[in-house]
PDB file of N, CA and C in Angstrom:
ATOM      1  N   UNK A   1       0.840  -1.179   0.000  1.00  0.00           N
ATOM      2  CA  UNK A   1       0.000   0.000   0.000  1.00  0.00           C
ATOM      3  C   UNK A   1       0.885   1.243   0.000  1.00  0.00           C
ATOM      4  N   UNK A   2       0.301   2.318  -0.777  1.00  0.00           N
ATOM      5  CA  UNK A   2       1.366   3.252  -0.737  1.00  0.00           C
ATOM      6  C   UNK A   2       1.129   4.298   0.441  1.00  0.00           C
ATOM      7  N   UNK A   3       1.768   5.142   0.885  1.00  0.00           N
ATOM      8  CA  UNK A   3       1.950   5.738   1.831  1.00  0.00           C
ATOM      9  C   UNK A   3       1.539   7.356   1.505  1.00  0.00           C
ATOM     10  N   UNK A   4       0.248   8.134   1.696  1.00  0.00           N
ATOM     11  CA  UNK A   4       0.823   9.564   0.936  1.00  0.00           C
ATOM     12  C   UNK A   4       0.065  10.173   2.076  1.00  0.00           C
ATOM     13  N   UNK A   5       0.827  11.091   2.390  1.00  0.00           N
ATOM     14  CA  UNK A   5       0.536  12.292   3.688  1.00  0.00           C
ATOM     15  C   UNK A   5       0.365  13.670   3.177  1.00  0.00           C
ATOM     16  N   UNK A   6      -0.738  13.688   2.346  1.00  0.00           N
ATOM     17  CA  UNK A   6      -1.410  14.989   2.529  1.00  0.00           C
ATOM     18  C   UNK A   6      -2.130  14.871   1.824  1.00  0.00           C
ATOM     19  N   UNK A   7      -3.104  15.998   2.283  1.00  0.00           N
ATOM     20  CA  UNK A   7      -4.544  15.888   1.661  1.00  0.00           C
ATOM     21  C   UNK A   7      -4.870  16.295   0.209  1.00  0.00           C
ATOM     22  N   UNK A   8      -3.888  16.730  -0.597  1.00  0.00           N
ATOM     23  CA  UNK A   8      -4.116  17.272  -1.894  1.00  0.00           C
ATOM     24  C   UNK A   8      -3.678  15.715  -2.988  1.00  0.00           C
ATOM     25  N   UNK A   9      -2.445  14.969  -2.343  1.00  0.00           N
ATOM     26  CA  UNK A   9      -2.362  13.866  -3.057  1.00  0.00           C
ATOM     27  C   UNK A   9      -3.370  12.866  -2.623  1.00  0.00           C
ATOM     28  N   UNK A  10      -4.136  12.688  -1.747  1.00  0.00           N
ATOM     29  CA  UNK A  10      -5.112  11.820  -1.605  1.00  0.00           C
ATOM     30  C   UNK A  10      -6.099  12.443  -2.575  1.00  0.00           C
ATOM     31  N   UNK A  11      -6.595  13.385  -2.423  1.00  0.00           N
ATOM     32  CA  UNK A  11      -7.456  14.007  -3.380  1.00  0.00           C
ATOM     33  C   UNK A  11      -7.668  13.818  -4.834  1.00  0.00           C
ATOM     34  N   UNK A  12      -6.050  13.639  -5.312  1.00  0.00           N
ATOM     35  CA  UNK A  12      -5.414  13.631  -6.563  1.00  0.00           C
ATOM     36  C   UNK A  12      -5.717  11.915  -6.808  1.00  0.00           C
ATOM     37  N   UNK A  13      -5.280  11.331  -5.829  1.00  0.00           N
ATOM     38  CA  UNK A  13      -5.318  10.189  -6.084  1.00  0.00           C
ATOM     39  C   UNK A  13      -6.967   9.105  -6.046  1.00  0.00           C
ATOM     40  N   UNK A  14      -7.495   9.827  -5.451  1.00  0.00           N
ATOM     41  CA  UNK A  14      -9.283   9.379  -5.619  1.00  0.00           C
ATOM     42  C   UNK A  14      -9.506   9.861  -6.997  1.00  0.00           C
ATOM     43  N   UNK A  15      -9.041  10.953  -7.293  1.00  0.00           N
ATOM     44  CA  UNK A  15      -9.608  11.777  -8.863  1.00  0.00           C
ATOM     45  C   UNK A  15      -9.039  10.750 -10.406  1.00  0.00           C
ATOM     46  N   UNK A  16      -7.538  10.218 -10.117  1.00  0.00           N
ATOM     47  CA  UNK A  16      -7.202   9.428 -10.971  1.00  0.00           C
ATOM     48  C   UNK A  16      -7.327   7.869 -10.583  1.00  0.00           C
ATOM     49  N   UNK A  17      -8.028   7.794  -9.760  1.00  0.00           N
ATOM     50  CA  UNK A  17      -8.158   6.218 -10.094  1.00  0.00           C
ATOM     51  C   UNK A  17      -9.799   6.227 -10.067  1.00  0.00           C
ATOM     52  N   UNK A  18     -10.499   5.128 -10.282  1.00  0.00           N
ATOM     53  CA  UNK A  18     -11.692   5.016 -10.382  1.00  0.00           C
ATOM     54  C   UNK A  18     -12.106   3.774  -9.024  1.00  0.00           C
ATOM     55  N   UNK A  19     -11.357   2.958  -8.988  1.00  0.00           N
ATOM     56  CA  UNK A  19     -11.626   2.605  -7.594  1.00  0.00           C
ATOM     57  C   UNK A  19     -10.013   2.232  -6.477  1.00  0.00           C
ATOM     58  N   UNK A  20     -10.540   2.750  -5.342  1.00  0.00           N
ATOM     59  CA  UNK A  20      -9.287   3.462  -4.207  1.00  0.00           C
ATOM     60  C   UNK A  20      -9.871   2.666  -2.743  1.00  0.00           C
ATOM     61  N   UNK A  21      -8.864   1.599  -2.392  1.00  0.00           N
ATOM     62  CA  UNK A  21      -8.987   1.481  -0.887  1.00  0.00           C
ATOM     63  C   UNK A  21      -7.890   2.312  -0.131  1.00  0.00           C
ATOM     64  N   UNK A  22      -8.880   3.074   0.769  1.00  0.00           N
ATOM     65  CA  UNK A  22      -7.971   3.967   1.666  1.00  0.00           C
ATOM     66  C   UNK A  22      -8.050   3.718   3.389  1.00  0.00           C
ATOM     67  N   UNK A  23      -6.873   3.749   3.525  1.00  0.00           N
ATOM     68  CA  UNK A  23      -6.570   2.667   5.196  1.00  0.00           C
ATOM     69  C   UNK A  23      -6.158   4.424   6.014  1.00  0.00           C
ATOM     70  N   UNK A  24      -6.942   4.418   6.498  1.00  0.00           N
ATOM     71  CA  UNK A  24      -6.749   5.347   7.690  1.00  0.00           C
ATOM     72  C   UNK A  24      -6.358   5.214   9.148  1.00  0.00           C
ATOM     73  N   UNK A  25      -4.744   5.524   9.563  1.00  0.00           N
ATOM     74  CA  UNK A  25      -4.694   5.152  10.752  1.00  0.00           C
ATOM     75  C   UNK A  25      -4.777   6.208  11.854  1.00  0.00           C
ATOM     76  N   UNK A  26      -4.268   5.688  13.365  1.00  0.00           N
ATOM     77  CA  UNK A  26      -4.311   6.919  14.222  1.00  0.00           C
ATOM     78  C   UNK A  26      -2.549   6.623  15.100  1.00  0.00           C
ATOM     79  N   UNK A  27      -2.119   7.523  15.401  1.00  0.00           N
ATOM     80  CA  UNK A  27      -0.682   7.345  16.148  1.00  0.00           C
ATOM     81  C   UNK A  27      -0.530   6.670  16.932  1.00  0.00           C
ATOM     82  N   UNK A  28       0.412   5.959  17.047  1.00  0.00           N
ATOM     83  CA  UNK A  28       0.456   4.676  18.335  1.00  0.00           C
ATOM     84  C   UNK A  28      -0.697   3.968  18.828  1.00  0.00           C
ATOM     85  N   UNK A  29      -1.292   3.067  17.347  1.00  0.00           N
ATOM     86  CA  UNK A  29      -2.400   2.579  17.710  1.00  0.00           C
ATOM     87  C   UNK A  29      -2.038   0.799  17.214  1.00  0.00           C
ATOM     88  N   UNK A  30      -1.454   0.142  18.114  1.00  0.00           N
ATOM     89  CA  UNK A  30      -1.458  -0.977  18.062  1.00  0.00           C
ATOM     90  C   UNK A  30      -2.358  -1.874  16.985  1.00  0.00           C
ATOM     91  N   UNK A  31      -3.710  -1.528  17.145  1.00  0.00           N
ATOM     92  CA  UNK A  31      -4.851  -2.369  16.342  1.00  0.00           C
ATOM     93  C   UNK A  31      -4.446  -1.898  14.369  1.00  0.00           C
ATOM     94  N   UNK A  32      -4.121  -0.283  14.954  1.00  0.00           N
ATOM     95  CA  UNK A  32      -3.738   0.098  13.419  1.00  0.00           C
ATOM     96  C   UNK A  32      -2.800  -0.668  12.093  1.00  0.00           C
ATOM     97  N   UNK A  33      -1.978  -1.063  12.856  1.00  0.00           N
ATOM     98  CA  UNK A  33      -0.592  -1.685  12.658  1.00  0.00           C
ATOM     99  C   UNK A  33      -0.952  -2.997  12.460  1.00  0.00           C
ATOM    100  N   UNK A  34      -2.172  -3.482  12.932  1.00  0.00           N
ATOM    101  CA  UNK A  34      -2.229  -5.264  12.510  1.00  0.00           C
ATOM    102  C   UNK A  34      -3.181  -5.111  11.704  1.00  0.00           C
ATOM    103  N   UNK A  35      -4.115  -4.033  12.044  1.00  0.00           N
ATOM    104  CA  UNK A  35      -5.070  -3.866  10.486  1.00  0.00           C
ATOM    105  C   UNK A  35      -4.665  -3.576   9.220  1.00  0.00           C
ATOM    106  N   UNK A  36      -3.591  -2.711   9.301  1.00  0.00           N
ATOM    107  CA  UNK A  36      -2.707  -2.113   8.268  1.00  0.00           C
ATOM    108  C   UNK A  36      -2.415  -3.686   7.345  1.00  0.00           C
ATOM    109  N   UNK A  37      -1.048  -4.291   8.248  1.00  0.00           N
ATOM    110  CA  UNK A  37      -0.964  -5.328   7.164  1.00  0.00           C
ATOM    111  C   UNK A  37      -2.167  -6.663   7.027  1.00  0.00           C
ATOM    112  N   UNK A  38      -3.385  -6.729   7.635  1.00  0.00           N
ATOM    113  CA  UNK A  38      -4.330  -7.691   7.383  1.00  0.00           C
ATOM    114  C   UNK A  38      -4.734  -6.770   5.882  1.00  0.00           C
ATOM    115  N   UNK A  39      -4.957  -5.553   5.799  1.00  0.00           N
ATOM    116  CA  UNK A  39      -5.930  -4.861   5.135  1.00  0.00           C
ATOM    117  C   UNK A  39      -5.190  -4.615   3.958  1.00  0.00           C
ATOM    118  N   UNK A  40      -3.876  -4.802   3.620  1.00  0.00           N
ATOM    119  CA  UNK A  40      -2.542  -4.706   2.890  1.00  0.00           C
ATOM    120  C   UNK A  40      -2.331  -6.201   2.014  1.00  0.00           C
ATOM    121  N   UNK A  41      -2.552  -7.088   2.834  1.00  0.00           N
ATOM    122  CA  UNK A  41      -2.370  -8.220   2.502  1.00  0.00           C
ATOM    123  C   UNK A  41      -3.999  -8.792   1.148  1.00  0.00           C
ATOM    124  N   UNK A  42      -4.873  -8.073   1.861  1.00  0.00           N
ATOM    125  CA  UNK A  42      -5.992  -8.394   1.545  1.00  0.00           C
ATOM    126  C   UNK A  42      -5.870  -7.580  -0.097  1.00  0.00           C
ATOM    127  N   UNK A  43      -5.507  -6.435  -0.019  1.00  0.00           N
ATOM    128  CA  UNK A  43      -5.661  -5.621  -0.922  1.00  0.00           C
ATOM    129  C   UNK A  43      -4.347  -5.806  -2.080  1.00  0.00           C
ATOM    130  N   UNK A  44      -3.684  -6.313  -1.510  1.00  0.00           N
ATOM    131  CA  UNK A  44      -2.580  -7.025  -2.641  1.00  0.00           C
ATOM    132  C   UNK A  44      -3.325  -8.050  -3.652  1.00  0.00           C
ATOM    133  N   UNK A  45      -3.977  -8.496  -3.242  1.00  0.00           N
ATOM    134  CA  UNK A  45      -5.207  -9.647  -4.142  1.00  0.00           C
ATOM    135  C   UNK A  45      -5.882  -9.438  -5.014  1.00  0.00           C
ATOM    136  N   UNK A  46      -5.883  -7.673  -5.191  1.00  0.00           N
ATOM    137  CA  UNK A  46      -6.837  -6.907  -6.181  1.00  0.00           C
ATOM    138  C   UNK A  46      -5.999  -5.965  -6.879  1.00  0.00           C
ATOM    139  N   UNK A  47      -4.877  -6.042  -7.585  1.00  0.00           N
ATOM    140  CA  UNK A  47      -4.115  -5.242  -8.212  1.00  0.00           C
ATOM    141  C   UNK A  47      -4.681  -4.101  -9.138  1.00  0.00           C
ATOM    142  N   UNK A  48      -6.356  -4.205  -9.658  1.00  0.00           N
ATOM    143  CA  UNK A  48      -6.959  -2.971 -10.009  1.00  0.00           C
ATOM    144  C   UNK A  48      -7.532  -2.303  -9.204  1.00  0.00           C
ATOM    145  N   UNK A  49      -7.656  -2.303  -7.987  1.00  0.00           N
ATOM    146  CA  UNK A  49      -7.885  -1.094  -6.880  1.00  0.00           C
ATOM    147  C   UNK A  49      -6.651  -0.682  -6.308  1.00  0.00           C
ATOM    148  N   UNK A  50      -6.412   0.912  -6.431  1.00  0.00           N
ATOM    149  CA  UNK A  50      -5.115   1.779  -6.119  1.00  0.00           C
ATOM    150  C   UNK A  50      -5.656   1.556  -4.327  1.00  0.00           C
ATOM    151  N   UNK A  51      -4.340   1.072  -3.368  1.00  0.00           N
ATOM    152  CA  UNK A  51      -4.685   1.410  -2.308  1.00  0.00           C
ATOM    153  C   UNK A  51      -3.488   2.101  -1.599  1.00  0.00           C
ATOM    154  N   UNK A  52      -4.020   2.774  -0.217  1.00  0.00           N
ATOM    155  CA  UNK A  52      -3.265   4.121  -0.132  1.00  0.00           C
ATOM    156  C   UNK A  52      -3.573   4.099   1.321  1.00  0.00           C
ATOM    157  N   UNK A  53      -2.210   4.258   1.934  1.00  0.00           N
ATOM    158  CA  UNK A  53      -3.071   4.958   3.629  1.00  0.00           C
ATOM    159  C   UNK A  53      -2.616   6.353   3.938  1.00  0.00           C
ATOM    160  N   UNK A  54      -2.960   6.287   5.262  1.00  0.00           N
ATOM    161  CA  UNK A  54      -2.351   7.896   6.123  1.00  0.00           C
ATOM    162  C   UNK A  54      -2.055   8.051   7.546  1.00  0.00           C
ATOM    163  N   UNK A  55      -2.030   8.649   8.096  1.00  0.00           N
ATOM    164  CA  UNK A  55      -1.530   8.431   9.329  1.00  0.00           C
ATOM    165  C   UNK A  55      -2.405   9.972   9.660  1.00  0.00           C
ATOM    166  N   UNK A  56      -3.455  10.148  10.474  1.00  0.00           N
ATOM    167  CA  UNK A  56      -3.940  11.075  11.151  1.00  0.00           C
ATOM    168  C   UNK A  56      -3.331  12.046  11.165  1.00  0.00           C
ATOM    169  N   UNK A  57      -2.566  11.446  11.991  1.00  0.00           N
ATOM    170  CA  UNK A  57      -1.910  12.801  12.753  1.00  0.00           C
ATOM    171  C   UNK A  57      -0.984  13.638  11.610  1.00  0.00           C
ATOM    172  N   UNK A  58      -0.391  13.099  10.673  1.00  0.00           N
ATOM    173  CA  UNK A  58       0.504  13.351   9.572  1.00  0.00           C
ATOM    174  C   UNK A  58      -0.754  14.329   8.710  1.00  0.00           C
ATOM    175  N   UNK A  59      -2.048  14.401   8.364  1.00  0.00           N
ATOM    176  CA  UNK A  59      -2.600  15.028   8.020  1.00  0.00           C
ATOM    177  C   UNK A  59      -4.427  14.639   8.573  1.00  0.00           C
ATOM    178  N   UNK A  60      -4.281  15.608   9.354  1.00  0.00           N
ATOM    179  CA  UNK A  60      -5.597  15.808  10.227  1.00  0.00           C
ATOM    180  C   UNK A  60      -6.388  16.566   9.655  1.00  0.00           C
ATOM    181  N   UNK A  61      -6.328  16.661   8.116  1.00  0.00           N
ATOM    182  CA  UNK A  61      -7.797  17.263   7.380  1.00  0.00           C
ATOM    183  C   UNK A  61      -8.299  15.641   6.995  1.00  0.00           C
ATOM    184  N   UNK A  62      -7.711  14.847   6.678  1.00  0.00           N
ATOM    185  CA  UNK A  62      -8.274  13.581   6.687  1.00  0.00           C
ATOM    186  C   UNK A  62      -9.652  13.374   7.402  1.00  0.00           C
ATOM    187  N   UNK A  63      -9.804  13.925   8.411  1.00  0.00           N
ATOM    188  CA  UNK A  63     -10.515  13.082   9.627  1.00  0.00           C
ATOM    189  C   UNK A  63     -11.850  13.872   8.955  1.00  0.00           C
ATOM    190  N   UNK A  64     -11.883  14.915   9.001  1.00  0.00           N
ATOM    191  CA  UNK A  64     -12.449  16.161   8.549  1.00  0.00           C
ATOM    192  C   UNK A  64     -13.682  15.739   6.984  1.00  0.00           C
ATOM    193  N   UNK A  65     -12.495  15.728   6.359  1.00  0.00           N
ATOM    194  CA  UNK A  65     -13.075  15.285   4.750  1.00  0.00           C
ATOM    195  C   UNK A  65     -13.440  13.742   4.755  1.00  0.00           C
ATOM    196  N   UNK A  66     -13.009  13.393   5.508  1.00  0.00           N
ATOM    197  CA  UNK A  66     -13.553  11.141   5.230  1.00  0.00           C
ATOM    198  C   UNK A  66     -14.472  11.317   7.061  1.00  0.00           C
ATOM    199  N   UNK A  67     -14.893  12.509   7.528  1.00  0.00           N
ATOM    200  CA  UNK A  67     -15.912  11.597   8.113  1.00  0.00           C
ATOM    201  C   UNK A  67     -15.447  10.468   9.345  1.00  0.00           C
ATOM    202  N   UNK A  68     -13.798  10.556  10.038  1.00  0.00           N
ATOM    203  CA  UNK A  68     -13.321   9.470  10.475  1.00  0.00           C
ATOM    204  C   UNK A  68     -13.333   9.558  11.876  1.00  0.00           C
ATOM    205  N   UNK A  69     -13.714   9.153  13.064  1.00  0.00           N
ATOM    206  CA  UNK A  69     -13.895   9.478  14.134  1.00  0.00           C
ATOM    207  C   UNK A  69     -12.676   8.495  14.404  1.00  0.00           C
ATOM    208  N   UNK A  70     -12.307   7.422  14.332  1.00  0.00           N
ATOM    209  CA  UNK A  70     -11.421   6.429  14.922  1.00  0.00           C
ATOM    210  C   UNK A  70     -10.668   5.724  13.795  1.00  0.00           C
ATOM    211  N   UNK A  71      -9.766   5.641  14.120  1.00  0.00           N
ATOM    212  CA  UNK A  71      -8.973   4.230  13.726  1.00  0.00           C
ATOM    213  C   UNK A  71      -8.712   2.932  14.449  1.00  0.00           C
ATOM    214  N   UNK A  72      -8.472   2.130  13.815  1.00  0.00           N
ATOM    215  CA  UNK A  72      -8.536   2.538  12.251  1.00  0.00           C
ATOM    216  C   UNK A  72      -9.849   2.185  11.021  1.00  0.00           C
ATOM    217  N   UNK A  73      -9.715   3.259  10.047  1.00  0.00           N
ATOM    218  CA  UNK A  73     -11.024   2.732   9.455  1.00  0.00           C
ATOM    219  C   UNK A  73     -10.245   2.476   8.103  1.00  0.00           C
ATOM    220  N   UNK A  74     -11.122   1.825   7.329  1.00  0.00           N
ATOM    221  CA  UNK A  74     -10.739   1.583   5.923  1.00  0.00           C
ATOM    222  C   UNK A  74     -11.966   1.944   4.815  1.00  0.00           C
ATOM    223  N   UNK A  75     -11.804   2.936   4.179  1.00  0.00           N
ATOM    224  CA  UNK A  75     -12.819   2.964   2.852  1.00  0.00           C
ATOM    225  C   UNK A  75     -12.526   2.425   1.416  1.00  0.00           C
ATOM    226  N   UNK A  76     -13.497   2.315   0.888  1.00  0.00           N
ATOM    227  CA  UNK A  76     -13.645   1.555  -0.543  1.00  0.00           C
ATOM    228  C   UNK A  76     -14.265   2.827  -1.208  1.00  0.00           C
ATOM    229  N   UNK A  77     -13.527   3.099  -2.182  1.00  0.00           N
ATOM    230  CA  UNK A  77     -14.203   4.537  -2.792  1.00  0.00           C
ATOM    231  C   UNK A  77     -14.478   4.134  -4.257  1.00  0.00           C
ATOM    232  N   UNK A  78     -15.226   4.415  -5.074  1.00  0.00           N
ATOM    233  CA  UNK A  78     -15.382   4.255  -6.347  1.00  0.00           C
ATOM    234  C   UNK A  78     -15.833   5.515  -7.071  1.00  0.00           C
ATOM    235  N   UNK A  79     -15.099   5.886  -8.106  1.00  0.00           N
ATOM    236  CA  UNK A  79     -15.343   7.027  -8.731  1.00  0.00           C
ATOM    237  C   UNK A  79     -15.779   8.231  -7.464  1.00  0.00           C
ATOM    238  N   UNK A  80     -14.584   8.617  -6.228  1.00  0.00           N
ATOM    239  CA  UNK A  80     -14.582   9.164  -5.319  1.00  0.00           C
ATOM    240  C   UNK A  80     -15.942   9.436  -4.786  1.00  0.00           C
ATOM    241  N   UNK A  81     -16.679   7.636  -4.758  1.00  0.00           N
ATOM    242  CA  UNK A  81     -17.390   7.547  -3.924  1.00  0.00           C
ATOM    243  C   UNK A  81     -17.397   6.794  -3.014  1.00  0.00           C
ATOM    244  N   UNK A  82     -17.849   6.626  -1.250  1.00  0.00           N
ATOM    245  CA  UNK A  82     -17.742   5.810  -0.354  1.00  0.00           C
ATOM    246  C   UNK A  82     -18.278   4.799  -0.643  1.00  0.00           C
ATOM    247  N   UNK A  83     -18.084   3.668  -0.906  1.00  0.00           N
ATOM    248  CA  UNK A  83     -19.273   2.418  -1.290  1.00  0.00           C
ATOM    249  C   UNK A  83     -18.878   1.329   0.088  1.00  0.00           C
ATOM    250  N   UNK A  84     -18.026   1.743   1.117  1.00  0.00           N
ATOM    251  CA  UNK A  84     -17.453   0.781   1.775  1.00  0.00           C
ATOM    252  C   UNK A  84     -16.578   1.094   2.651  1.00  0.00           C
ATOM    253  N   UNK A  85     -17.339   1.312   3.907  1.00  0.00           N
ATOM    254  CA  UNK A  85     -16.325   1.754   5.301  1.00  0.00           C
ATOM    255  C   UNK A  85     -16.500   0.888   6.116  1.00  0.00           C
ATOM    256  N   UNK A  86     -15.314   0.699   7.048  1.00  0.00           N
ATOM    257  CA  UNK A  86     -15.078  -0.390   8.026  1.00  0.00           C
ATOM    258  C   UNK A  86     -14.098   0.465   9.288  1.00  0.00           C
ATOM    259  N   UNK A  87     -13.995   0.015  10.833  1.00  0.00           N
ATOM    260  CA  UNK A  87     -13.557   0.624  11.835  1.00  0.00           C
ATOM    261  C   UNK A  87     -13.714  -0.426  12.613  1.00  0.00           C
ATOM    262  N   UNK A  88     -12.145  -0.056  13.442  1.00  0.00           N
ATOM    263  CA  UNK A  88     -11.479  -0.955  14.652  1.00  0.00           C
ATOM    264  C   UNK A  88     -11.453  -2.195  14.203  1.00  0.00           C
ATOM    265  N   UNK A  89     -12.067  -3.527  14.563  1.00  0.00           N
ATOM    266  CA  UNK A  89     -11.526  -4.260  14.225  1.00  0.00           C
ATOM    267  C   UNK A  89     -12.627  -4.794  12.897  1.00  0.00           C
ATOM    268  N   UNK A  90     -11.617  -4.708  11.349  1.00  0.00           N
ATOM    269  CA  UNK A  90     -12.462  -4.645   9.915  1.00  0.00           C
ATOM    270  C   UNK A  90     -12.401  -6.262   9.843  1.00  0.00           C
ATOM    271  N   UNK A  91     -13.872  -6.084   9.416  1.00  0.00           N
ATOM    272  CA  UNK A  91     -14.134  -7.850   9.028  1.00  0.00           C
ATOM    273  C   UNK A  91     -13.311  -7.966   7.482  1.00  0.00           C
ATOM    274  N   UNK A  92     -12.250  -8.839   7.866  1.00  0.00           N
ATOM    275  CA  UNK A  92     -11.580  -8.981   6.634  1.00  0.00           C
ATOM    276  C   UNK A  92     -12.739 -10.013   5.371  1.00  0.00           C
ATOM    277  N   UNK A  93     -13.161 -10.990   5.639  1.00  0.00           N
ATOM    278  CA  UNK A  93     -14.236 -11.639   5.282  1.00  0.00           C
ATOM    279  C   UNK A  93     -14.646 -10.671   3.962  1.00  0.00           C
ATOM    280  N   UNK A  94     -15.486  -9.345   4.815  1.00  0.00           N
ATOM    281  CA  UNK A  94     -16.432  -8.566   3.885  1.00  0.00           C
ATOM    282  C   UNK A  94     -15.963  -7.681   3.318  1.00  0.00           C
ATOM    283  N   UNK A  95     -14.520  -7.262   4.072  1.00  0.00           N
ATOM    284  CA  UNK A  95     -14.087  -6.547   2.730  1.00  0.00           C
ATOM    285  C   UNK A  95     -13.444  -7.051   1.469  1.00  0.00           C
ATOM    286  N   UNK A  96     -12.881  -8.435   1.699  1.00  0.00           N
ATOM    287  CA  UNK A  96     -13.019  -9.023   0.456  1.00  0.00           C
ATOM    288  C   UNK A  96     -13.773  -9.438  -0.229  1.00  0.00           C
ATOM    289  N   UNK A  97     -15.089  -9.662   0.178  1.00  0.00           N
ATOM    290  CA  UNK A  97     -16.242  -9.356  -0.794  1.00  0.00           C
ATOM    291  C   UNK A  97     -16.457  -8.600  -1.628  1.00  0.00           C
ATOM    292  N   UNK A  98     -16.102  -7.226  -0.506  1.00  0.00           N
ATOM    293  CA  UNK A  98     -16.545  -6.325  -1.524  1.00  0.00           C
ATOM    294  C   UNK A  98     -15.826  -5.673  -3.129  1.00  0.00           C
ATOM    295  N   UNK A  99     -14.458  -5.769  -2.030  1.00  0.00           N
ATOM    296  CA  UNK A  99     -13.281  -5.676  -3.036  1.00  0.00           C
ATOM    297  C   UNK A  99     -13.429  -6.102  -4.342  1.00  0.00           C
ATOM    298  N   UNK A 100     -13.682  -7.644  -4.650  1.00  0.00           N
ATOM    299  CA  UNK A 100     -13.793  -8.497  -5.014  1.00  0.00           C
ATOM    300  C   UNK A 100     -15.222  -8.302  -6.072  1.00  0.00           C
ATOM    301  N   UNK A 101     -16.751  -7.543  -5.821  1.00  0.00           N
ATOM    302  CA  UNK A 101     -17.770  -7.006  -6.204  1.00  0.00           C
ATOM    303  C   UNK A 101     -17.718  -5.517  -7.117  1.00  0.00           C
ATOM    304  N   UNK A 102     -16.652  -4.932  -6.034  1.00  0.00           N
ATOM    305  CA  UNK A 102     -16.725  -3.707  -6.857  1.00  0.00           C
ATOM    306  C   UNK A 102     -15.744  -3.942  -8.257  1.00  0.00           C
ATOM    307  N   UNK A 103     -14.918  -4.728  -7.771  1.00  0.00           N
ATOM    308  CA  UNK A 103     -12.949  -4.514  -8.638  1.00  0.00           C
ATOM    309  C   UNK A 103     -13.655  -5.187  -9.957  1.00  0.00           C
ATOM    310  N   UNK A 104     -14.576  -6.585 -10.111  1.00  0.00           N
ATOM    311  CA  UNK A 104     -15.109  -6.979 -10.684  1.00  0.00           C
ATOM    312  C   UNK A 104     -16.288  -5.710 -11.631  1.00  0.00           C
ATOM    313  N   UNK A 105     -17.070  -5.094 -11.039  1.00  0.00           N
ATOM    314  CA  UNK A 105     -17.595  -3.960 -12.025  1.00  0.00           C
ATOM    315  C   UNK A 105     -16.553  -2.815 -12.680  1.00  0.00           C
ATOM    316  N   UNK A 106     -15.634  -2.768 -11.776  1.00  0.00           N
ATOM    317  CA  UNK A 106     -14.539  -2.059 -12.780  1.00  0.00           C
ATOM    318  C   UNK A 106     -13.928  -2.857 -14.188  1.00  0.00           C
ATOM    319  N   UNK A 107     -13.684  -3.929 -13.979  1.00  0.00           N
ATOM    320  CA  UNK A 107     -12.855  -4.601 -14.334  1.00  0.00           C
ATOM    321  C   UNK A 107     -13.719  -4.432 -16.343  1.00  0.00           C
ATOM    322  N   UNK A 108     -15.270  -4.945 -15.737  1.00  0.00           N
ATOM    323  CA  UNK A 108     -16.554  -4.872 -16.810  1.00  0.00           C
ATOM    324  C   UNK A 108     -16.779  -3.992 -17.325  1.00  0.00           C
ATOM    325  N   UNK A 109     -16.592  -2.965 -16.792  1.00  0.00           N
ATOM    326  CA  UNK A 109     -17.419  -1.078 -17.269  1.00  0.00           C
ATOM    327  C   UNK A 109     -15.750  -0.755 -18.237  1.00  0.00           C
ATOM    328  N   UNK A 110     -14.536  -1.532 -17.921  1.00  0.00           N
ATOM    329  CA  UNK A 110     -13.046  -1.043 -18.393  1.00  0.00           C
ATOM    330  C   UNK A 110     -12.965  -1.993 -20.191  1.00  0.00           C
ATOM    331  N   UNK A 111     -13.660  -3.422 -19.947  1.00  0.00           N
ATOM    332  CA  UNK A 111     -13.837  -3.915 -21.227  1.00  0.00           C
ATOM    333  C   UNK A 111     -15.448  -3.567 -21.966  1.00  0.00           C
ATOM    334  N   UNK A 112     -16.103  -2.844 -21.413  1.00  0.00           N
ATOM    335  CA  UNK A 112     -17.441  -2.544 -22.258  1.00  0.00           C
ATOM    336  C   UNK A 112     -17.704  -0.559 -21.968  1.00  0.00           C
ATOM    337  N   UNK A 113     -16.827  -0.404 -22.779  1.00  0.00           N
ATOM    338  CA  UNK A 113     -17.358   1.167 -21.970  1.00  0.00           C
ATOM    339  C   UNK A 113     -18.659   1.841 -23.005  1.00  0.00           C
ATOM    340  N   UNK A 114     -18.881   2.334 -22.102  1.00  0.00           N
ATOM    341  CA  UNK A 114     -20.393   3.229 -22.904  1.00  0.00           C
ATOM    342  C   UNK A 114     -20.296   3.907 -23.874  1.00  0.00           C
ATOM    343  N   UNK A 115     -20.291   4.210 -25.409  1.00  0.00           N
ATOM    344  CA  UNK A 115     -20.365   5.431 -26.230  1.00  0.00           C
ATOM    345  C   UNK A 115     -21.741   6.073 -26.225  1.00  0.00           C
ATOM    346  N   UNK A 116     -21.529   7.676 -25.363  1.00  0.00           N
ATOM    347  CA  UNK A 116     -22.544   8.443 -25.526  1.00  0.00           C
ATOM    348  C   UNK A 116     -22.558   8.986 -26.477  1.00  0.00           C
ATOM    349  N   UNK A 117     -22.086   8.951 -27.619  1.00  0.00           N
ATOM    350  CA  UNK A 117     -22.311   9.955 -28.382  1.00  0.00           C
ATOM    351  C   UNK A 117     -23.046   9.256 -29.878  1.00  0.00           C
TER     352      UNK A 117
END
């Protein structure tokens, strides 16, 4: 997972990808650190979702703009939308479901795209 601490490259980075798991942690948070690599490990499995974390405290507009009361949480964003939040301890189970649901409609909408015109 890549690492980016500030709020303009997260921004940047929801805008260029179309679907984004984002791992939100909090400072010296033990649970963070085992969610991190459960949620890392998990997300290595889906090489077409860009995933990305942060560290709170490293940029505390995070909390602000995602809505995050605790860590750690993890969102599933699609076309910088929430389709999929999880906190403290994330059922790995369902987020590979979902992963797995959404990465799959990307994967479909990327070999059939729409001509509006």
């Amino acid at each position: 997972m890549k690492h980016l601490t500030n709020i303009k490259d997260i921004e940047q980075t929801l805008s260029e990808n179309r679907l984004c798991l984002f791992f939100i942690k909090a400072p010296d948070c033990g649970v963070c650190n085992v969610m991190l690599d459960k949620v890392g490990a998990v997300a290595d499995q889906f090489p077409s979702v860009f995933s990305f974390y942060t560290d709170i405290r490293e940029e505390p507009l995070t909390a602000g703009r995602f809505l995050v009361f605790s860590g750690p949480t993890v969102l599933l964003l699609m076309d910088g939308k929430e389709v999929y939040r999880g906190s403290g301890f994330i059922n790995m189970e369902e987020l590979e479901m979902k992963m797995g649901v959404y990465s799959s409609e990307t994967i479909a909408a990327d070999k059939n795209p729409t001509n509006l015109t």
